[in-house]
PDB file of N, CA and C in Angstrom:
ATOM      1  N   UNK A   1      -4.721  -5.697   3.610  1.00  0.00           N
ATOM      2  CA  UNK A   1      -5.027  -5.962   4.995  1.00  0.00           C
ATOM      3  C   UNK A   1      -5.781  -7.285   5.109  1.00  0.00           C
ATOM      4  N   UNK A   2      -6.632  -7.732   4.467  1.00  0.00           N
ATOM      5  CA  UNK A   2      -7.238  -8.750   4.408  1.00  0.00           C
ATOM      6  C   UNK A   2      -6.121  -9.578   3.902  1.00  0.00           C
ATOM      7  N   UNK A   3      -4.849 -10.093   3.076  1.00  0.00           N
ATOM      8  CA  UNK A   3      -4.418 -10.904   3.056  1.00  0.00           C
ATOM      9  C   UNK A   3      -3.971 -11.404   4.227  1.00  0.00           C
ATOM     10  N   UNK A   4      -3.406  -9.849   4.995  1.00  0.00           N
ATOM     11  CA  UNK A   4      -2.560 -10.874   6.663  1.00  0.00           C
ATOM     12  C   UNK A   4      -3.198 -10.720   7.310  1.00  0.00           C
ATOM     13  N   UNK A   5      -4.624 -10.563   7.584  1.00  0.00           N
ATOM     14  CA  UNK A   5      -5.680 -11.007   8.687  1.00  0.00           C
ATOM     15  C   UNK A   5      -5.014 -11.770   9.692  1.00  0.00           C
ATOM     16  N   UNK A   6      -5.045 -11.259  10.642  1.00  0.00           N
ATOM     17  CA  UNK A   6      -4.785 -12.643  11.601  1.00  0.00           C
ATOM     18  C   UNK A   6      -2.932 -13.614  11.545  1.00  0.00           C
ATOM     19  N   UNK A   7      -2.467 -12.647  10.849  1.00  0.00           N
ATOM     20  CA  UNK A   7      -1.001 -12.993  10.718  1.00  0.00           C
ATOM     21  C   UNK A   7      -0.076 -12.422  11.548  1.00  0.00           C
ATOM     22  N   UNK A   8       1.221 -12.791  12.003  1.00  0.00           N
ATOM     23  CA  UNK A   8       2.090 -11.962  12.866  1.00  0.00           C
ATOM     24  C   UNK A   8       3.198 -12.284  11.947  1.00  0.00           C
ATOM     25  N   UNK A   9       3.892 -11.239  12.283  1.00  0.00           N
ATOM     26  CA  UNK A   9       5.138 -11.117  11.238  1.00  0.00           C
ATOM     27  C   UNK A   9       5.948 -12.270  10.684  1.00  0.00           C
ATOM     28  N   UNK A  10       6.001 -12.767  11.576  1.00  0.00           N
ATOM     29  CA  UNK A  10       6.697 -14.294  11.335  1.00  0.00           C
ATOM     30  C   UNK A  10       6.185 -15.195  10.434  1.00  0.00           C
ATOM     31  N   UNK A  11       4.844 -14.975  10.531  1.00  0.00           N
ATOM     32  CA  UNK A  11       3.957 -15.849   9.016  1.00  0.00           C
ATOM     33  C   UNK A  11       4.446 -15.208   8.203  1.00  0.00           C
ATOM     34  N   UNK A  12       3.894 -13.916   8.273  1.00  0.00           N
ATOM     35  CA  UNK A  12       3.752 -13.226   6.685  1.00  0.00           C
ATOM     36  C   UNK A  12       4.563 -13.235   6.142  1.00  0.00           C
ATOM     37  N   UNK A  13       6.231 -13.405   6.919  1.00  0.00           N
ATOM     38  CA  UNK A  13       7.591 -13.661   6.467  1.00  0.00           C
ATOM     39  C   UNK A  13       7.750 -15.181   5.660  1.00  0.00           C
ATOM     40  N   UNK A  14       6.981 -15.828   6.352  1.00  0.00           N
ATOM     41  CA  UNK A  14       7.837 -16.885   6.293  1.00  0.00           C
ATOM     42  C   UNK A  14       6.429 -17.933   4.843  1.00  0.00           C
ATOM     43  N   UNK A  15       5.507 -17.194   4.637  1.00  0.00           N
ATOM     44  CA  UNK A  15       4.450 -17.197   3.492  1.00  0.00           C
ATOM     45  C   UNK A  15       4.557 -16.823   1.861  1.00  0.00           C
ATOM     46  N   UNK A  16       5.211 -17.491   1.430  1.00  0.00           N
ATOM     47  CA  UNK A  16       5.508 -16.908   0.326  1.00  0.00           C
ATOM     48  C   UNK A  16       4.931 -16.223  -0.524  1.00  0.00           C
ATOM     49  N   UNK A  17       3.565 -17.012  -0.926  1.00  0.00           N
ATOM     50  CA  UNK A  17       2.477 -16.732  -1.344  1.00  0.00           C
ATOM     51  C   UNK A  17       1.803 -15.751  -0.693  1.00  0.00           C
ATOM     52  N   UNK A  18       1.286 -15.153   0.398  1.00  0.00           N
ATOM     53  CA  UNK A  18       0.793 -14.169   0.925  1.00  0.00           C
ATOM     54  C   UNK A  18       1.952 -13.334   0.993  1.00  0.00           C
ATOM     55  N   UNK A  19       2.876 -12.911   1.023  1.00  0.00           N
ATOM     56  CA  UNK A  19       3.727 -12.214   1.316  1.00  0.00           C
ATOM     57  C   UNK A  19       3.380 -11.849  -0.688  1.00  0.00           C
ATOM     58  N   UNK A  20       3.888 -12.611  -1.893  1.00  0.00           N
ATOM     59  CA  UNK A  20       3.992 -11.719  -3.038  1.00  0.00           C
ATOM     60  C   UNK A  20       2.501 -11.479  -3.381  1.00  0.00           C
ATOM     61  N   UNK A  21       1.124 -12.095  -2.968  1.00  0.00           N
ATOM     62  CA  UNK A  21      -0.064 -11.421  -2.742  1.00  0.00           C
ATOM     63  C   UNK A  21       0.320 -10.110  -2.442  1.00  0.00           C
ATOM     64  N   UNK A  22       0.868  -9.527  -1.418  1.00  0.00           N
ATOM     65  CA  UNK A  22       0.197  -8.663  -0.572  1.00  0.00           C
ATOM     66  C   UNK A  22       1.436  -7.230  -1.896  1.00  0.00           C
ATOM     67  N   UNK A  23       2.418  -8.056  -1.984  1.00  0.00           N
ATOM     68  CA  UNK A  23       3.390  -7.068  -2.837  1.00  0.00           C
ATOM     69  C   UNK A  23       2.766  -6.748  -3.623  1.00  0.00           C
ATOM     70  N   UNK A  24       2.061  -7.588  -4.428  1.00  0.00           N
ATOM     71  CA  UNK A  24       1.513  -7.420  -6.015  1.00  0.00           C
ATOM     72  C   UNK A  24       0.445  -5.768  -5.387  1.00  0.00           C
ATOM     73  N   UNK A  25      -0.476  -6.251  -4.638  1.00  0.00           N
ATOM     74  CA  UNK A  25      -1.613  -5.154  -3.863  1.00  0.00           C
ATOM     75  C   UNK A  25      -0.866  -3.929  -3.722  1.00  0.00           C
ATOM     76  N   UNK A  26       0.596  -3.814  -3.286  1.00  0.00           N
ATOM     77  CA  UNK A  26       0.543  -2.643  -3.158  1.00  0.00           C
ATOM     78  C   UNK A  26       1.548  -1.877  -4.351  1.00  0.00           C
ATOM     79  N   UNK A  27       1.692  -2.622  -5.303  1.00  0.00           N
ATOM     80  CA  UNK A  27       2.181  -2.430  -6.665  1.00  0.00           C
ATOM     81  C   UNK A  27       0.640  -1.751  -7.209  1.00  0.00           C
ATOM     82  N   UNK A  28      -0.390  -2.541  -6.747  1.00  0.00           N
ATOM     83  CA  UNK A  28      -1.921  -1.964  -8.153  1.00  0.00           C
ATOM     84  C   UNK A  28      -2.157  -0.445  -6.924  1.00  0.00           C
ATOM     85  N   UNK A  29      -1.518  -0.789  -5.922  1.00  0.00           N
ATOM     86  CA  UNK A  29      -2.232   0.677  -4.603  1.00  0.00           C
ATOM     87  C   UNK A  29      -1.373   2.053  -5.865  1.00  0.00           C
ATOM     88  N   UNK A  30      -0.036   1.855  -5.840  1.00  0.00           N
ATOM     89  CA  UNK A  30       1.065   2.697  -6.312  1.00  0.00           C
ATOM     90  C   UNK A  30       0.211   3.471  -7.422  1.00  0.00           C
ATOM     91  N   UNK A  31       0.066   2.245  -8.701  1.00  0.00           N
ATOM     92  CA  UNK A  31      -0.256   2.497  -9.786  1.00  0.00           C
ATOM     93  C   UNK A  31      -1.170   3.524 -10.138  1.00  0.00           C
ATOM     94  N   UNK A  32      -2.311   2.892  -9.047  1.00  0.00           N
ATOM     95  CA  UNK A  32      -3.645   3.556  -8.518  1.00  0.00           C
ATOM     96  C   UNK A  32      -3.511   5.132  -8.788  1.00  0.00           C
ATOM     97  N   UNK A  33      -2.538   5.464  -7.403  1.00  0.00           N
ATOM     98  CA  UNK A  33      -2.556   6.529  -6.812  1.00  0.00           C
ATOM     99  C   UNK A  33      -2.079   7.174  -8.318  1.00  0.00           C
ATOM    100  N   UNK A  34      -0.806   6.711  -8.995  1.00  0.00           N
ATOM    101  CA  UNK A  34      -0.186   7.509 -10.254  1.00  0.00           C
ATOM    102  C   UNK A  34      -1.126   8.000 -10.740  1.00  0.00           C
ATOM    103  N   UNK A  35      -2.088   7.887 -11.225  1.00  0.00           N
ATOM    104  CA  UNK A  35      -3.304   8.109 -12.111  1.00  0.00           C
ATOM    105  C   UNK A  35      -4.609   8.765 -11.641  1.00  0.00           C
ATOM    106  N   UNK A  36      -4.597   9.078 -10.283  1.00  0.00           N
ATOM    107  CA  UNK A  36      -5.246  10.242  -9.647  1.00  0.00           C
ATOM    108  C   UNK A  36      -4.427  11.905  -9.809  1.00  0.00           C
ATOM    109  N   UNK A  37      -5.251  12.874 -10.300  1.00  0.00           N
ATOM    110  CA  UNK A  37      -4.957  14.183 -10.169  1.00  0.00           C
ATOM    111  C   UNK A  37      -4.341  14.634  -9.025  1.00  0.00           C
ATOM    112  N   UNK A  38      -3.227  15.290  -9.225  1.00  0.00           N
ATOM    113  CA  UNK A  38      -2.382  15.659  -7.889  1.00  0.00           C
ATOM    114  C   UNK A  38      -3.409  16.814  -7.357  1.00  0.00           C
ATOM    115  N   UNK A  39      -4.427  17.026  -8.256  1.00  0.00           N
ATOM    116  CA  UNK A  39      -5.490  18.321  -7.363  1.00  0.00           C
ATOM    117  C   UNK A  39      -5.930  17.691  -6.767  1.00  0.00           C
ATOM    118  N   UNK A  40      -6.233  16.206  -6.839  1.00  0.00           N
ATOM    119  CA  UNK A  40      -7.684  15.621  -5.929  1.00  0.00           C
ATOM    120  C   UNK A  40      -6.609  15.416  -4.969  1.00  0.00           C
ATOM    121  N   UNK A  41      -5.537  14.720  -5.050  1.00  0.00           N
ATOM    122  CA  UNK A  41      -4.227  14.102  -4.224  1.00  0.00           C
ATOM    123  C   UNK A  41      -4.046  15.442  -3.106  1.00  0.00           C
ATOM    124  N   UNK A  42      -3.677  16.415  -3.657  1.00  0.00           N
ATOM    125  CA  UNK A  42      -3.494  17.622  -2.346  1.00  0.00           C
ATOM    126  C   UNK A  42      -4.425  17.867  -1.468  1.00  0.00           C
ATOM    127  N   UNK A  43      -5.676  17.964  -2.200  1.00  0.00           N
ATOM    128  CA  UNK A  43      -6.986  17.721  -0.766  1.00  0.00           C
ATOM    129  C   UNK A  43      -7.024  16.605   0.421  1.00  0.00           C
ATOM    130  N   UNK A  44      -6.041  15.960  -0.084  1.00  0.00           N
ATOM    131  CA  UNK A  44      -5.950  14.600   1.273  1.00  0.00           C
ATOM    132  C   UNK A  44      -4.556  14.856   1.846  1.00  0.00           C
ATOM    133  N   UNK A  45      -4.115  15.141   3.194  1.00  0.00           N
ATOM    134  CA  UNK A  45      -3.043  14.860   3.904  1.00  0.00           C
ATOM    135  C   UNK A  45      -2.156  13.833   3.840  1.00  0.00           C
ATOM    136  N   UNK A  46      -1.623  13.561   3.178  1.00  0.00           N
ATOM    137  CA  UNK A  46      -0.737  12.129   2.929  1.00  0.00           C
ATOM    138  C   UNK A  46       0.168  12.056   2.010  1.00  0.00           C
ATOM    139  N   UNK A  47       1.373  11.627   2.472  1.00  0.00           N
ATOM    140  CA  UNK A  47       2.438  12.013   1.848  1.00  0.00           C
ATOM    141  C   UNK A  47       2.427  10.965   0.849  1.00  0.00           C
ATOM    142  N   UNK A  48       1.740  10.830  -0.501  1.00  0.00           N
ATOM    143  CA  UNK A  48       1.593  10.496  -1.304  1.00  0.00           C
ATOM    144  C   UNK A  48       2.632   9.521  -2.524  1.00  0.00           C
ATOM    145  N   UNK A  49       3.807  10.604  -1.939  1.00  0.00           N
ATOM    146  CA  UNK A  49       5.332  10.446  -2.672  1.00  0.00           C
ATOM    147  C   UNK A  49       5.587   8.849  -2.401  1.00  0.00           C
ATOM    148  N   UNK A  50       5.025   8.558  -0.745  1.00  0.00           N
ATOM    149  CA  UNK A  50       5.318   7.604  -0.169  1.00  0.00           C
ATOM    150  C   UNK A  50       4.809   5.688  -1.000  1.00  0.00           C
ATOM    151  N   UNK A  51       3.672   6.368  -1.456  1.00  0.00           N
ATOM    152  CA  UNK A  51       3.103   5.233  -2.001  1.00  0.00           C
ATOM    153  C   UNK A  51       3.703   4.565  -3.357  1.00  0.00           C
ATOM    154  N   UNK A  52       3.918   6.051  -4.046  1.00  0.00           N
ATOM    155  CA  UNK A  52       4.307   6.110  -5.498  1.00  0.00           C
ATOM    156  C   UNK A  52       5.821   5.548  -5.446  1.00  0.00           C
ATOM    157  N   UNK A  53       6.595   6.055  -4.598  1.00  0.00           N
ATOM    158  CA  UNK A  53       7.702   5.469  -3.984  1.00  0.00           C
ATOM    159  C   UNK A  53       8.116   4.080  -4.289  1.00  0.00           C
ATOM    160  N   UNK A  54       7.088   3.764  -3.070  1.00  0.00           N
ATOM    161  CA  UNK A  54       7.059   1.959  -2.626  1.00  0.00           C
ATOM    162  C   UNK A  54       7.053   1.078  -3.708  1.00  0.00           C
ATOM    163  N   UNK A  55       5.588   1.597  -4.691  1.00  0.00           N
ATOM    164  CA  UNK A  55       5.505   0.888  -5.626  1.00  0.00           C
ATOM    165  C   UNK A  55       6.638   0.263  -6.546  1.00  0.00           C
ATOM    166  N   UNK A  56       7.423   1.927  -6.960  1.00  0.00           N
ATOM    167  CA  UNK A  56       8.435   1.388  -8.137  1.00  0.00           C
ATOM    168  C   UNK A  56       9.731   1.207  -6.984  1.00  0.00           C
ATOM    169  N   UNK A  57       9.844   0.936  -5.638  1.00  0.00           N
ATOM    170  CA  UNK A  57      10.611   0.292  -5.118  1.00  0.00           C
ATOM    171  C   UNK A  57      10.730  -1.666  -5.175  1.00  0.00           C
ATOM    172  N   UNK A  58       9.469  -1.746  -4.909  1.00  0.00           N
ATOM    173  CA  UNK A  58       8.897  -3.321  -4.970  1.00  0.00           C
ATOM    174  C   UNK A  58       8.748  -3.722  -7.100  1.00  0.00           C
ATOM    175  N   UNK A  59       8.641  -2.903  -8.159  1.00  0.00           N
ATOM    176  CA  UNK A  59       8.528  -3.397  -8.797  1.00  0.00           C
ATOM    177  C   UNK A  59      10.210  -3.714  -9.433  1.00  0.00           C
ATOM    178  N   UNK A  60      10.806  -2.343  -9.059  1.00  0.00           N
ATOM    179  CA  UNK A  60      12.334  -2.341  -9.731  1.00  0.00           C
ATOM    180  C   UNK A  60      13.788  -3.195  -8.617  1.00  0.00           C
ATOM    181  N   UNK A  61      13.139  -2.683  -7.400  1.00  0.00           N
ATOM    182  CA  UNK A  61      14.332  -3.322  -6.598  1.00  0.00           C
ATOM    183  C   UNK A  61      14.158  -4.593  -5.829  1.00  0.00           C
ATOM    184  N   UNK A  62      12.995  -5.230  -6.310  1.00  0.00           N
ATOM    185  CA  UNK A  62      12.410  -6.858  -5.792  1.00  0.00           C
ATOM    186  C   UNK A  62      13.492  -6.895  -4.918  1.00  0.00           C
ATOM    187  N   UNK A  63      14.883  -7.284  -5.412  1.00  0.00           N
ATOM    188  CA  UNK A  63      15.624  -8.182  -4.669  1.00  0.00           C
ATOM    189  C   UNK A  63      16.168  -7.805  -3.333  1.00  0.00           C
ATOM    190  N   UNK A  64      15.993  -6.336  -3.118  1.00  0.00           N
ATOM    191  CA  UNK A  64      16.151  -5.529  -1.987  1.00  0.00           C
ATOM    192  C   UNK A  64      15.390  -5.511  -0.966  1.00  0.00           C
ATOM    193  N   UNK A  65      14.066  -6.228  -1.361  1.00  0.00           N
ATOM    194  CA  UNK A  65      13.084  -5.712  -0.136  1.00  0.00           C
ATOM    195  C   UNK A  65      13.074  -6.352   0.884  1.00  0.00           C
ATOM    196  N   UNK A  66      13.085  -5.889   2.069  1.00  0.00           N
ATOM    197  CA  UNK A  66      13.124  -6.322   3.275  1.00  0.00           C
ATOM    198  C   UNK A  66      11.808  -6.835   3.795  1.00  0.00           C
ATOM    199  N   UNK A  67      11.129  -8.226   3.795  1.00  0.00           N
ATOM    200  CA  UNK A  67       9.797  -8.024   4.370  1.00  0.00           C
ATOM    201  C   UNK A  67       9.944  -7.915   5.748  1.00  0.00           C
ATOM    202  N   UNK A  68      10.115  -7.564   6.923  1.00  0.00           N
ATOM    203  CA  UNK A  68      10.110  -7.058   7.831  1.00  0.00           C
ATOM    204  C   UNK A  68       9.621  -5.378   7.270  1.00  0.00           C
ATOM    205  N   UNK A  69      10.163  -4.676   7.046  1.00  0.00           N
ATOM    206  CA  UNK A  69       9.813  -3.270   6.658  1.00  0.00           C
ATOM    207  C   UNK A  69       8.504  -3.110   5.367  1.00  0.00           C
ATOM    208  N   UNK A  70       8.438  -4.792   4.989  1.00  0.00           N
ATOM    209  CA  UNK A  70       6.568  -3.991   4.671  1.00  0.00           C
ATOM    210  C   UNK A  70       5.759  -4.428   5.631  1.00  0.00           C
ATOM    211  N   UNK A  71       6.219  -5.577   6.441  1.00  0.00           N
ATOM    212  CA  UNK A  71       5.009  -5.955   7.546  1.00  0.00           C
ATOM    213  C   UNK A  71       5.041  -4.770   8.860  1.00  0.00           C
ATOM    214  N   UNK A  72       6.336  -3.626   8.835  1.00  0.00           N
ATOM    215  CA  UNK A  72       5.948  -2.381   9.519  1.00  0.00           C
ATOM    216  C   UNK A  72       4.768  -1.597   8.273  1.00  0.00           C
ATOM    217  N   UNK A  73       4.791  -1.628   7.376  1.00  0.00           N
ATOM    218  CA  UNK A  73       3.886  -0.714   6.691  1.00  0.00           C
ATOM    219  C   UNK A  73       2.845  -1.249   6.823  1.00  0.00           C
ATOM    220  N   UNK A  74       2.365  -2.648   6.825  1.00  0.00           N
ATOM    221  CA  UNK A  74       1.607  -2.881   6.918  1.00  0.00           C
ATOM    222  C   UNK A  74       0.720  -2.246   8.111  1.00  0.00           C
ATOM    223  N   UNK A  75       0.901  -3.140   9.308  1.00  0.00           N
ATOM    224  CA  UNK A  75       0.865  -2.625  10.365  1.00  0.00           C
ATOM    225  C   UNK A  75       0.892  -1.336  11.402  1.00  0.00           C
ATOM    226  N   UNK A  76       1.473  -0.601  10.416  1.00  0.00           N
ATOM    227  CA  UNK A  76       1.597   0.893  11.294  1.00  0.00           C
ATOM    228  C   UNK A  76       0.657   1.718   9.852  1.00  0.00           C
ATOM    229  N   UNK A  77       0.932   1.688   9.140  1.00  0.00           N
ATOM    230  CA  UNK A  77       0.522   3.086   8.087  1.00  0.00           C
ATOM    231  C   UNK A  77      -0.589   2.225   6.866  1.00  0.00           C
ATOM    232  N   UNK A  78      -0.891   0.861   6.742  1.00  0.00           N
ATOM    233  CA  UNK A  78      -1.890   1.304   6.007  1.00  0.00           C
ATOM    234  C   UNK A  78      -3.136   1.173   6.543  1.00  0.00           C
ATOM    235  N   UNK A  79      -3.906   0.875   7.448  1.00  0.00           N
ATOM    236  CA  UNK A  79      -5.093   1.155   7.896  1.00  0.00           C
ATOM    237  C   UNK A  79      -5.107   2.954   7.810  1.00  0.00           C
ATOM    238  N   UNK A  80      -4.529   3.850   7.666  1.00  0.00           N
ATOM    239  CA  UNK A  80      -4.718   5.300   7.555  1.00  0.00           C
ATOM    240  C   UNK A  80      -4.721   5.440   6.307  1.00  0.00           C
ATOM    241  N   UNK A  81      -4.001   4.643   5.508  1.00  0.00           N
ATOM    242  CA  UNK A  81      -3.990   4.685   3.658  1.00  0.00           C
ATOM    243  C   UNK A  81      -5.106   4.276   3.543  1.00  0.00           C
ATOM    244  N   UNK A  82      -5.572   3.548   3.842  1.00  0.00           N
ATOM    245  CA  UNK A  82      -6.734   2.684   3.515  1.00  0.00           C
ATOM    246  C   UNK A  82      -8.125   3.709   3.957  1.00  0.00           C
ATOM    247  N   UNK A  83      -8.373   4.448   5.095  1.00  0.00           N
ATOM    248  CA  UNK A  83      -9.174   4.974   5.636  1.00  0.00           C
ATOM    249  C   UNK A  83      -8.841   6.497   4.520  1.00  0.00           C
ATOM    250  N   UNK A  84      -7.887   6.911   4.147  1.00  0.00           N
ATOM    251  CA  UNK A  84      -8.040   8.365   3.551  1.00  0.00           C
ATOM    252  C   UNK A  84      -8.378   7.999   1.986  1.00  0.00           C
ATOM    253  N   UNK A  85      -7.926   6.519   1.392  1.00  0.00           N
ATOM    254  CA  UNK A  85      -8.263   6.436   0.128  1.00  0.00           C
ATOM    255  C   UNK A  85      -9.978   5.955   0.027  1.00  0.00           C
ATOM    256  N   UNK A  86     -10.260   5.504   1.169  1.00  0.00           N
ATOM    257  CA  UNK A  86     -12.341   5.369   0.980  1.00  0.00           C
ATOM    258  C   UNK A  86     -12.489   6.761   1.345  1.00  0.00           C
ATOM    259  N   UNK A  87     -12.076   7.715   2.087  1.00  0.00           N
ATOM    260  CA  UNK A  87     -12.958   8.602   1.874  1.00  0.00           C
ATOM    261  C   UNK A  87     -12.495   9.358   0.567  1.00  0.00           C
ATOM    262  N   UNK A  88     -11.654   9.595  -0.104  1.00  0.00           N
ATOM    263  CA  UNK A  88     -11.015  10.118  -1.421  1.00  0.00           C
ATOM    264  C   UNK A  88     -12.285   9.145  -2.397  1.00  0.00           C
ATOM    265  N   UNK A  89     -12.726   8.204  -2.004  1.00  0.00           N
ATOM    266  CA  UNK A  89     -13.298   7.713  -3.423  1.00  0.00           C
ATOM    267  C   UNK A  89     -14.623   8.200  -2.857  1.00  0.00           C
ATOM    268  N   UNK A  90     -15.060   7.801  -1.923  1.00  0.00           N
ATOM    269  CA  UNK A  90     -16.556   8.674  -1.495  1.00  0.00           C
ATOM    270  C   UNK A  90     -16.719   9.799  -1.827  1.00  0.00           C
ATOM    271  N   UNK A  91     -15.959  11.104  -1.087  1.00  0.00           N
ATOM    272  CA  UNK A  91     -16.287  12.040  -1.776  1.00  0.00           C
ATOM    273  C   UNK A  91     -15.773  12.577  -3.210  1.00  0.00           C
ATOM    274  N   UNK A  92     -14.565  12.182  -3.691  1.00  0.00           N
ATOM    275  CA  UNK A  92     -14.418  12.351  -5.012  1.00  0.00           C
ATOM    276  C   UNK A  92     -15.142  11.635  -5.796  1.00  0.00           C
ATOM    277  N   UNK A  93     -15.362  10.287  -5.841  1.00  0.00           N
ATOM    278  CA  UNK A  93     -16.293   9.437  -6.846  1.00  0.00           C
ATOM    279  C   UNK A  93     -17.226   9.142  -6.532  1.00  0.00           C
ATOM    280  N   UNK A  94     -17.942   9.880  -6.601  1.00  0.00           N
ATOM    281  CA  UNK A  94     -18.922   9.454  -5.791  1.00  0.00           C
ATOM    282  C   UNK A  94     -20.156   8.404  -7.056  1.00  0.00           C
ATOM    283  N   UNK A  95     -20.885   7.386  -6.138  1.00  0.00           N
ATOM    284  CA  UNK A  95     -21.834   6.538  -7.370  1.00  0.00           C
ATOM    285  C   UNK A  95     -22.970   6.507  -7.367  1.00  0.00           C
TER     286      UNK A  95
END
């Protein structure tokens, strides 16, 4: 979210560099999630599949990806990823 601050689709499209920024981010989000317990994972509402998904979509099918359809993910669904994975680390990890 902080890479397209202040971006409208048309940048982030047309940005090369922020655009494979923001891919790489949600390649380490994917990874992330792989390596959390599907026990801690079921206590949070979120279709999870979705992330794990994306990831090995963007790492295996690069040449397929549509950026229009991550600047909808962006924009519509991860400020709620983002808001359920701080509270997943608050109350699960807590420091």
């Amino acid at each position: 979210m902080r890479f397209t601050k202040g971006l409208e689709k048309e940048s982030f499209e047309k940005h090369e560099l922020v655009h494979q920024a923001v891919l790489m981010q949600f390649i380490v989000i994917g990874e992330a999630i792989n390596h959390v317990d599907d026990e801690i994972l079921n206590r949070y509402a979120y279709p999870w599949y979705k992330v794990k998904s994306f990831r090995n979509f963007i790492a295996h099918e690069c040449f397929n990806l549509k950026l229009s359809a991550v600047w909808e993910i962006i924009s519509q669904e991860l400020g709620v990823l983002s808001q359920i994975i701080d509270e997943m680390i608050t109350t699960e990890f807590p420091q």
